[in-house]
Protein backbone atom coordinates (compact mmCIF):
# COMPACT_ATOMS: atom_id res chain seq x y z
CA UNK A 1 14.98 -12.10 11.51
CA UNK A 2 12.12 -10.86 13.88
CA UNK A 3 13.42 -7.65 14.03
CA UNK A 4 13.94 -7.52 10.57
CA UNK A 5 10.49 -8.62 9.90
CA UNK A 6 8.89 -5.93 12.28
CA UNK A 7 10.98 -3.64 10.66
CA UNK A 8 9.81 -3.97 7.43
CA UNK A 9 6.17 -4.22 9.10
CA UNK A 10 6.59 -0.67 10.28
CA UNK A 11 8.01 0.85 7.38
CA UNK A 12 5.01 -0.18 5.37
CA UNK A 13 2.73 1.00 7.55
CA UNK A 14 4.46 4.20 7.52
CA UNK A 15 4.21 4.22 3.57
CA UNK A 16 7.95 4.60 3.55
CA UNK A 17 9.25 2.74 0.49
CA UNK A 18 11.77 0.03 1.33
CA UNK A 19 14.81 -0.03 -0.84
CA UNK A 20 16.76 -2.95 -2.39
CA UNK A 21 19.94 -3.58 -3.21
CA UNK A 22 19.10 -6.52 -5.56
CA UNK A 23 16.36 -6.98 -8.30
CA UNK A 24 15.35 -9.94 -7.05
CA UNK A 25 12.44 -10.62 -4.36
CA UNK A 26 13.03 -10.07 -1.15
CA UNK A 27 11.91 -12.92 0.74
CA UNK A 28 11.83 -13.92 4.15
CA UNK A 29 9.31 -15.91 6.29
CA UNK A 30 6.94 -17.41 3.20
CA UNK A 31 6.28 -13.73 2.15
CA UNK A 32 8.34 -11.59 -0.02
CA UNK A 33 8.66 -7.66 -1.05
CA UNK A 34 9.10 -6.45 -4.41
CA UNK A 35 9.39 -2.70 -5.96
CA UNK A 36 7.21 -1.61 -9.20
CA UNK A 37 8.16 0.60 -11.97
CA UNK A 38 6.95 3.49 -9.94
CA UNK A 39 9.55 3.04 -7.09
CA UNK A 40 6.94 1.70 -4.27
CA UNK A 41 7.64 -1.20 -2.02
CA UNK A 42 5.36 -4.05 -1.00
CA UNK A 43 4.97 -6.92 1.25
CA UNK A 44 3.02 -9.98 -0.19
CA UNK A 45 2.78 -12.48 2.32
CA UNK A 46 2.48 -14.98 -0.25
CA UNK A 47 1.82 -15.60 -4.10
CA UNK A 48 -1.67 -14.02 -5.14
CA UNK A 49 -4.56 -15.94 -5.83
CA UNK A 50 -6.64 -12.90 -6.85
CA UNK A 51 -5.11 -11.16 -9.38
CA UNK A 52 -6.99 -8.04 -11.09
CA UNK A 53 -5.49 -7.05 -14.05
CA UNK A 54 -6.49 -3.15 -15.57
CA UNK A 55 -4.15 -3.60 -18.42
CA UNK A 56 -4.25 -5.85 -21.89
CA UNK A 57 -0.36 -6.43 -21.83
CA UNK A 58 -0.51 -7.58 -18.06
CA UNK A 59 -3.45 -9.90 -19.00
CA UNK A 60 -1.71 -11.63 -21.74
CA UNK A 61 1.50 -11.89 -19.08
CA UNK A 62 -0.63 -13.64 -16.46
CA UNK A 63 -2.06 -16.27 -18.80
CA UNK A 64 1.39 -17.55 -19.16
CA UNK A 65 2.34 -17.30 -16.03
CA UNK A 66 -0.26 -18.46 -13.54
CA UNK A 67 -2.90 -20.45 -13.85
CA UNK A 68 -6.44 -19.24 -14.38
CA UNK A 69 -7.83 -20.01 -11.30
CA UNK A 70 -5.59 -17.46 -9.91
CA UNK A 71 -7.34 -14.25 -12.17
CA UNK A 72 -9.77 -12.68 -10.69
CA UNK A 73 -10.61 -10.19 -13.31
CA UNK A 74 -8.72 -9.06 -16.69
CA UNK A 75 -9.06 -5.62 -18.21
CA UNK A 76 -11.98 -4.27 -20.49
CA UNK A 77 -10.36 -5.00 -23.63
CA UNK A 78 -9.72 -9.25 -22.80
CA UNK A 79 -12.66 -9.63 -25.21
CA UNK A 80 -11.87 -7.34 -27.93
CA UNK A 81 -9.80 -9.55 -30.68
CA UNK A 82 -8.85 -6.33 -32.45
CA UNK A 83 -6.26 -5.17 -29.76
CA UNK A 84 -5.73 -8.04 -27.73
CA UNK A 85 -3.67 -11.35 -27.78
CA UNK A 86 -6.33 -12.71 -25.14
CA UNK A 87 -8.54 -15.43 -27.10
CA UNK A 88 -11.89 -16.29 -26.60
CA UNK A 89 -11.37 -19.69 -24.31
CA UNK A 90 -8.87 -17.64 -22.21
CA UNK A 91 -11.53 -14.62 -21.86
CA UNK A 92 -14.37 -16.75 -20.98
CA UNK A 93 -12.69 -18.43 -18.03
CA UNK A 94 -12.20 -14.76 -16.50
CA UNK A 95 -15.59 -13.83 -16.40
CA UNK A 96 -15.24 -10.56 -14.25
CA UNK A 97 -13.73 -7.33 -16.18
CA UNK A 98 -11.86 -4.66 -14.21
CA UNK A 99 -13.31 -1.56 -13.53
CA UNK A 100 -10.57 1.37 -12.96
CA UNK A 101 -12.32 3.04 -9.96
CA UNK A 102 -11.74 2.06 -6.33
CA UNK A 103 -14.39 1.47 -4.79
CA UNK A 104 -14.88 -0.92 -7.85
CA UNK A 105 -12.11 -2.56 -7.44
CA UNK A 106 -12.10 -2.87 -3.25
CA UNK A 107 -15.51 -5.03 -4.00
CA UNK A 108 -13.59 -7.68 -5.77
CA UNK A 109 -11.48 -7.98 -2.90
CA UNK A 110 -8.19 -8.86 -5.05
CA UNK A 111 -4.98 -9.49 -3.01
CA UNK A 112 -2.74 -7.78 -6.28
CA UNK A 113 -3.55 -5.44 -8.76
CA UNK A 114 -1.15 -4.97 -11.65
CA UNK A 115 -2.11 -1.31 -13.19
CA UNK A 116 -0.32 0.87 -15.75
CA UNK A 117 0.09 4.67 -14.87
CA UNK A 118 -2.45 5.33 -16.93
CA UNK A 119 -5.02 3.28 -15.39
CA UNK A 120 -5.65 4.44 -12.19
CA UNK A 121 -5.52 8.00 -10.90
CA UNK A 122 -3.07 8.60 -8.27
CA UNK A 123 -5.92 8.62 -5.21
CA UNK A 124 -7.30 5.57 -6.56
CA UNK A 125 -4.24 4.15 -5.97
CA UNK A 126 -2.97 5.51 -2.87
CA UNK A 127 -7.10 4.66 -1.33
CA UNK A 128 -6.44 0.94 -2.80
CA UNK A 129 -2.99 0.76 -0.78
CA UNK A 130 -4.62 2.02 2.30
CA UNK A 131 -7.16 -0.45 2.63
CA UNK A 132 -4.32 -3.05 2.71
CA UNK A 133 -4.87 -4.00 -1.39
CA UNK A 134 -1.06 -4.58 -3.05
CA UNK A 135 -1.20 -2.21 -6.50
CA UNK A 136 1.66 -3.08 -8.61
CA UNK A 137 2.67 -0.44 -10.64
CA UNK A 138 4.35 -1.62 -14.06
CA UNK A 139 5.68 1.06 -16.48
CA UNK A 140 4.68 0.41 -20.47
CA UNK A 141 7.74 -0.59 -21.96
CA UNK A 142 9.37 1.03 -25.69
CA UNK A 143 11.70 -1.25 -26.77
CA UNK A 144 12.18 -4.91 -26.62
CA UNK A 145 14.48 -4.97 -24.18
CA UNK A 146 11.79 -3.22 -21.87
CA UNK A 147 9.26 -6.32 -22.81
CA UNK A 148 11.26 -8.38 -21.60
CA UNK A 149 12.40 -6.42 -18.04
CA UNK A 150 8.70 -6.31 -17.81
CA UNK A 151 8.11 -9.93 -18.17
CA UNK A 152 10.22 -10.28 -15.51
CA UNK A 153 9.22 -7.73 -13.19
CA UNK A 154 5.17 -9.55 -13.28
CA UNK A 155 6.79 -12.60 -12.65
CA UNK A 156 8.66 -11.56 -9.96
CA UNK A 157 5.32 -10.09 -7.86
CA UNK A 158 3.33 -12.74 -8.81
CA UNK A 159 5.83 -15.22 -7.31
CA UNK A 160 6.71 -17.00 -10.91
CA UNK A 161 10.00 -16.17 -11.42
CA UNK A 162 11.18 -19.14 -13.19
CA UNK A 163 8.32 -19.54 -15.48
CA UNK A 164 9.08 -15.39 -16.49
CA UNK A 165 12.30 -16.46 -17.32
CA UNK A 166 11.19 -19.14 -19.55
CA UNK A 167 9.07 -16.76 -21.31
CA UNK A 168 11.92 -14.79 -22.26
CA UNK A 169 14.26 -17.46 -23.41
CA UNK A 170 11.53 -18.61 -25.82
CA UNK A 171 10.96 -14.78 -26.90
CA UNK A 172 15.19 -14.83 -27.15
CA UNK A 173 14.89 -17.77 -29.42
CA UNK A 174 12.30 -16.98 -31.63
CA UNK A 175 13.78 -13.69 -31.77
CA UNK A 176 17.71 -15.55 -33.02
CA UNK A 177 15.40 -17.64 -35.45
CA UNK A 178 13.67 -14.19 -37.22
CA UNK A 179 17.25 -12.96 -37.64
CA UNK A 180 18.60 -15.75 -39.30
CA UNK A 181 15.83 -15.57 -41.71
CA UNK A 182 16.38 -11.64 -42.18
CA UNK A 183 20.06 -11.94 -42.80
CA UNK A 184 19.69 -11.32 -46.59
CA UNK A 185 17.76 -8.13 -45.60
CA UNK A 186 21.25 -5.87 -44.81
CA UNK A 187 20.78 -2.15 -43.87
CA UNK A 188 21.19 -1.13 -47.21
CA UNK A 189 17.87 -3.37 -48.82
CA UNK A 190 15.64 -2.62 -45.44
CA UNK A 191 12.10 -1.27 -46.50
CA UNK A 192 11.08 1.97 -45.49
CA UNK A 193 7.37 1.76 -43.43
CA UNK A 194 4.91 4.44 -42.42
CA UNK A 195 2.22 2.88 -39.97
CA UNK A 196 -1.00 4.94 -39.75
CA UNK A 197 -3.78 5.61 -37.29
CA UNK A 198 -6.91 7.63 -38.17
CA UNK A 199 -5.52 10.75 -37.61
CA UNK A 200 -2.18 9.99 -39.73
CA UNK A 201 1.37 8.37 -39.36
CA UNK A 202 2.69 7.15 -36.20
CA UNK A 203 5.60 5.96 -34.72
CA UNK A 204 8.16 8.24 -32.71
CA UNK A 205 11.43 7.19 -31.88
CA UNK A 206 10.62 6.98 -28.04
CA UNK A 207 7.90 4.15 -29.22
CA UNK A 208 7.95 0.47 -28.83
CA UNK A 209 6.79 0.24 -32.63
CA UNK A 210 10.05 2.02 -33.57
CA UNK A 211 11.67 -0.70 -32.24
CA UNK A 212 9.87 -3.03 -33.77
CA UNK A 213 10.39 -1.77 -36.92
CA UNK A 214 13.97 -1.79 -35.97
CA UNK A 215 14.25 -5.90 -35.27
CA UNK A 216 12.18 -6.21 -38.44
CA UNK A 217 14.54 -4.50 -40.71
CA UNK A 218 12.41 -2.18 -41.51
CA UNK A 219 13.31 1.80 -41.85
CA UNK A 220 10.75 3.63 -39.95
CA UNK A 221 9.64 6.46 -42.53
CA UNK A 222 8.21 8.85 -39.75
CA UNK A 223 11.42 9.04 -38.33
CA UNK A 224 12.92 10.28 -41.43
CA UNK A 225 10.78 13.34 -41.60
CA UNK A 226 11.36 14.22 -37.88
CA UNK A 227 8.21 12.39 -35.44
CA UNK A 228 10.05 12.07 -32.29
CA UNK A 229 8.22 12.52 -29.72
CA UNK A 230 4.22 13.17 -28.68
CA UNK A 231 1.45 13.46 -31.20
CA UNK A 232 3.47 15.16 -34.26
CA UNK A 233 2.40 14.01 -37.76
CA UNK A 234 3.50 14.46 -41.44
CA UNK A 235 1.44 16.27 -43.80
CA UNK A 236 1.27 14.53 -47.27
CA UNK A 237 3.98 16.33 -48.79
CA UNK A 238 6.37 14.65 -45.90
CA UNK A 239 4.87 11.91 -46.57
CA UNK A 240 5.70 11.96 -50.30
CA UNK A 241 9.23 13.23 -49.78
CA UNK A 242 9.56 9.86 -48.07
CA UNK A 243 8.20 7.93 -50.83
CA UNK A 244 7.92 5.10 -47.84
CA UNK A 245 7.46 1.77 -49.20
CA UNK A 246 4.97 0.24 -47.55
CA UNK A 247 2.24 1.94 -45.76
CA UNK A 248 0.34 0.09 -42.72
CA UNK A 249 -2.84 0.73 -42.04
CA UNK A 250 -4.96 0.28 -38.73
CA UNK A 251 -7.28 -2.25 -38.02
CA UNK A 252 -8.96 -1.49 -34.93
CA UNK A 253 -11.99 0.50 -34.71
CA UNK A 254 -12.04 1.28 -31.35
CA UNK A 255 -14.75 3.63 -30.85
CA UNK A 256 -16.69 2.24 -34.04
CA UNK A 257 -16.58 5.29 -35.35
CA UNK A 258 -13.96 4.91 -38.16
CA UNK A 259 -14.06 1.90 -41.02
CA UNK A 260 -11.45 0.15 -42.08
CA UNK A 261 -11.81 -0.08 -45.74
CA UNK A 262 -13.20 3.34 -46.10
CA UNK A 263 -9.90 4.52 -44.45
CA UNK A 264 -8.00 2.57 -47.00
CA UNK A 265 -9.62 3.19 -50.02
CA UNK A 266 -9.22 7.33 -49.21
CA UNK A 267 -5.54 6.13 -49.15
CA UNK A 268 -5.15 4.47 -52.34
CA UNK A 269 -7.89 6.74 -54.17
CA UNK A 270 -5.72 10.08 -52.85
CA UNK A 271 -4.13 11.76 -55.91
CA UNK A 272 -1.67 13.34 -53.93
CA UNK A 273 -0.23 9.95 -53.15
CA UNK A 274 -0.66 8.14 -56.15
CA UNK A 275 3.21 7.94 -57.12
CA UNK A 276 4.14 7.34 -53.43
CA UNK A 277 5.70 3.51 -54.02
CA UNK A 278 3.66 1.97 -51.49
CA UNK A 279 0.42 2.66 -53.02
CA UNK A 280 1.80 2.37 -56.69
CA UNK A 281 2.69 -0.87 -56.20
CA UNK A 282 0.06 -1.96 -53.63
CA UNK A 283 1.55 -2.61 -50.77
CA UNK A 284 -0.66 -0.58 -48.62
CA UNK A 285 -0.95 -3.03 -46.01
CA UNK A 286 -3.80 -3.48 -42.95
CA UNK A 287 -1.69 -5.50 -39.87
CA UNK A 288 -4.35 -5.93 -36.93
CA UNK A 289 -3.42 -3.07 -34.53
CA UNK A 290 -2.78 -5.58 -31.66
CA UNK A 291 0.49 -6.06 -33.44
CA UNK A 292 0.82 -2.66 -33.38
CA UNK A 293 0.03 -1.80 -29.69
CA UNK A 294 1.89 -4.64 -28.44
CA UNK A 295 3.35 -4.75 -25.00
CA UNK A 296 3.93 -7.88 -23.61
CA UNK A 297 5.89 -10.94 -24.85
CA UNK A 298 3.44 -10.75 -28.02
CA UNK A 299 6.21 -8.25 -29.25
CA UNK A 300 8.31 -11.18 -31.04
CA UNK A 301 5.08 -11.91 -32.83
CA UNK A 302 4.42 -8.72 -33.67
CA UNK A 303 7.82 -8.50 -35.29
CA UNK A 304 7.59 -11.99 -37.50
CA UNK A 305 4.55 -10.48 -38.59
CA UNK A 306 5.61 -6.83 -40.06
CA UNK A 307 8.82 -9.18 -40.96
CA UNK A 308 6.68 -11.09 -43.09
CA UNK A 309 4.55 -8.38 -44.33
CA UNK A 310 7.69 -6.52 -45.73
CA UNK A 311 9.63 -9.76 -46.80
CA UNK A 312 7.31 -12.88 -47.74
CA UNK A 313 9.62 -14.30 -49.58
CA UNK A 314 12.10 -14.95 -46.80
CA UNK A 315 9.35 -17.08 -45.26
């Protein structure tokens, strides 16, 4: 054991990964080593107690997790209602907000960071690591099944294994429970959907929203007209050769430069898609956009909710 100990030790120090055979944790002599999404192995010597978060689907994780006491800081968007599951009692017992920079982040003096790719350039990270902070690297998931891996990969480096895995039973059940209530709705009677940002309609195939569409039973329209992959959209007449219908609007005005209602009444007031079934027979929808840009176990919400947007009177 002492050999394997120093072992590990020196490989760490080295920055050689260590590799595993199993997904579990490692453990060995109260501390344990565990592997992110990006392929890098750590040693915790125990479970954090100062936990930065710098993403809003890794904040909603850790409030179900751990207990509060053991976040130091959530991401920018904990107090923004429009994207994130977070609510107000939750935020205001975090107090301190992540900022993505290092030298920001070596002043909290965290003992785990939990970062997307996306949230911390690739010096930031390696500059955390060499000061001796742990930065858990966990990869945004796009499809269920991907929540739920990622469930339990947080668990797993924040020491909470068994309380991940009750997370996902409960998403499992809720999940059996939405499909026993869809079972009228076979392939043949599922509703085609278009989802929208400002810019147009969303949802490639490689996309965690195609997937909820998918458990919904809900034909993603974008798909039929060839989005899948990047930033691609459908002009109107794609849009109309569709004839989606229901269209879903977003919510969140992110930058405050875009209004809601304005958006929607362009949609609904555009003669080009005045015979388009989802605005002739008004079901041009707005689903808060935290549904949308789900990413955590929030996802089996997510899907009751476009479930019941596209079939109220299953519910």
């Amino acid at each position: 054991m002492c050999l394997f100990s120093i072992s590990v030790l020196c490989l760490l120090l080295s920055g050689c990964p260590i590799r595993q055979a199993s997904d579990k944790p490692l453990n060995y002599q109260g501390g344990y080593v565990v592997t992110d999404d990006s392929g890098y192995t750590m040693l915790l010597a125990d479970k954090p107690k100062r936990i930065v978060s710098l993403a809003y689907s890794s904040d909603e994780m850790l409030v179900e997790l751990v207990t509060m006491e053991r976040i130091l800081a959530f991401s920018r968007w904990a107090d923004d209602p429009g994207i994130t599951f977070i609510d107000a009692e939750q935020a205001a017992k975090v107090t301190q907000r992540a900022v993505p920079y290092a030298e920001a982040l070596i002043a909290l003096k965290p003992d785990l960071i939990i970062a997307a790719a996306s949230n911390l350039r690739p010096e930031a990270v390696q500059t955390l690591r060499e000061v001796g902070i742990p930065v858990y690297i966990s990869k945004s998931p796009k499809t269920v099944a991907e929540v739920k891996q990622k469930v339990r990969n947080i668990a797993q480096v924040v020491g909470e294994e068994t309380k991940g895995q009750i997370i996902i039973d409960q998403m499992e059940e809720r999940l059996r429970q939405l499909e026993e209530k869809l079972a009228p709705v076979t392939p043949d009677k599922n509703k085609c959907c278009m989802a929208f940002d400002f810019i147009g309609v969303i949802g490639s195939k490689n996309n965690l929203l195609a997937d909820i569409f998918r458990y919904a039973h809900l034909r993603n329209g974008a798909l039929q007209e060839g989005i899948d992959q990047g930033e691609n959209r459908l002009s109107k007449e794609q849009i109309i050769a569709v004839n989606p219908d229901i269209f879903m609007l977003p919510t969140w005005n992110y930058d405050r430069r875009s209004d809601v209602d304005t958006y929607r009444q362009q949609i609904i007031t555009d003669p080009a898609l005045e015979n388009v079934a989802a605005v002739r027979n008004n079901q041009v929808k707005l689903v808060s956009d935290r549904y949308r840009y789900v990413a955590s176990q929030h996802v089996v919400e997510s899907i009751e909710v476009f479930a019941k947007t596209a079939y109220p009177e299953l519910f």
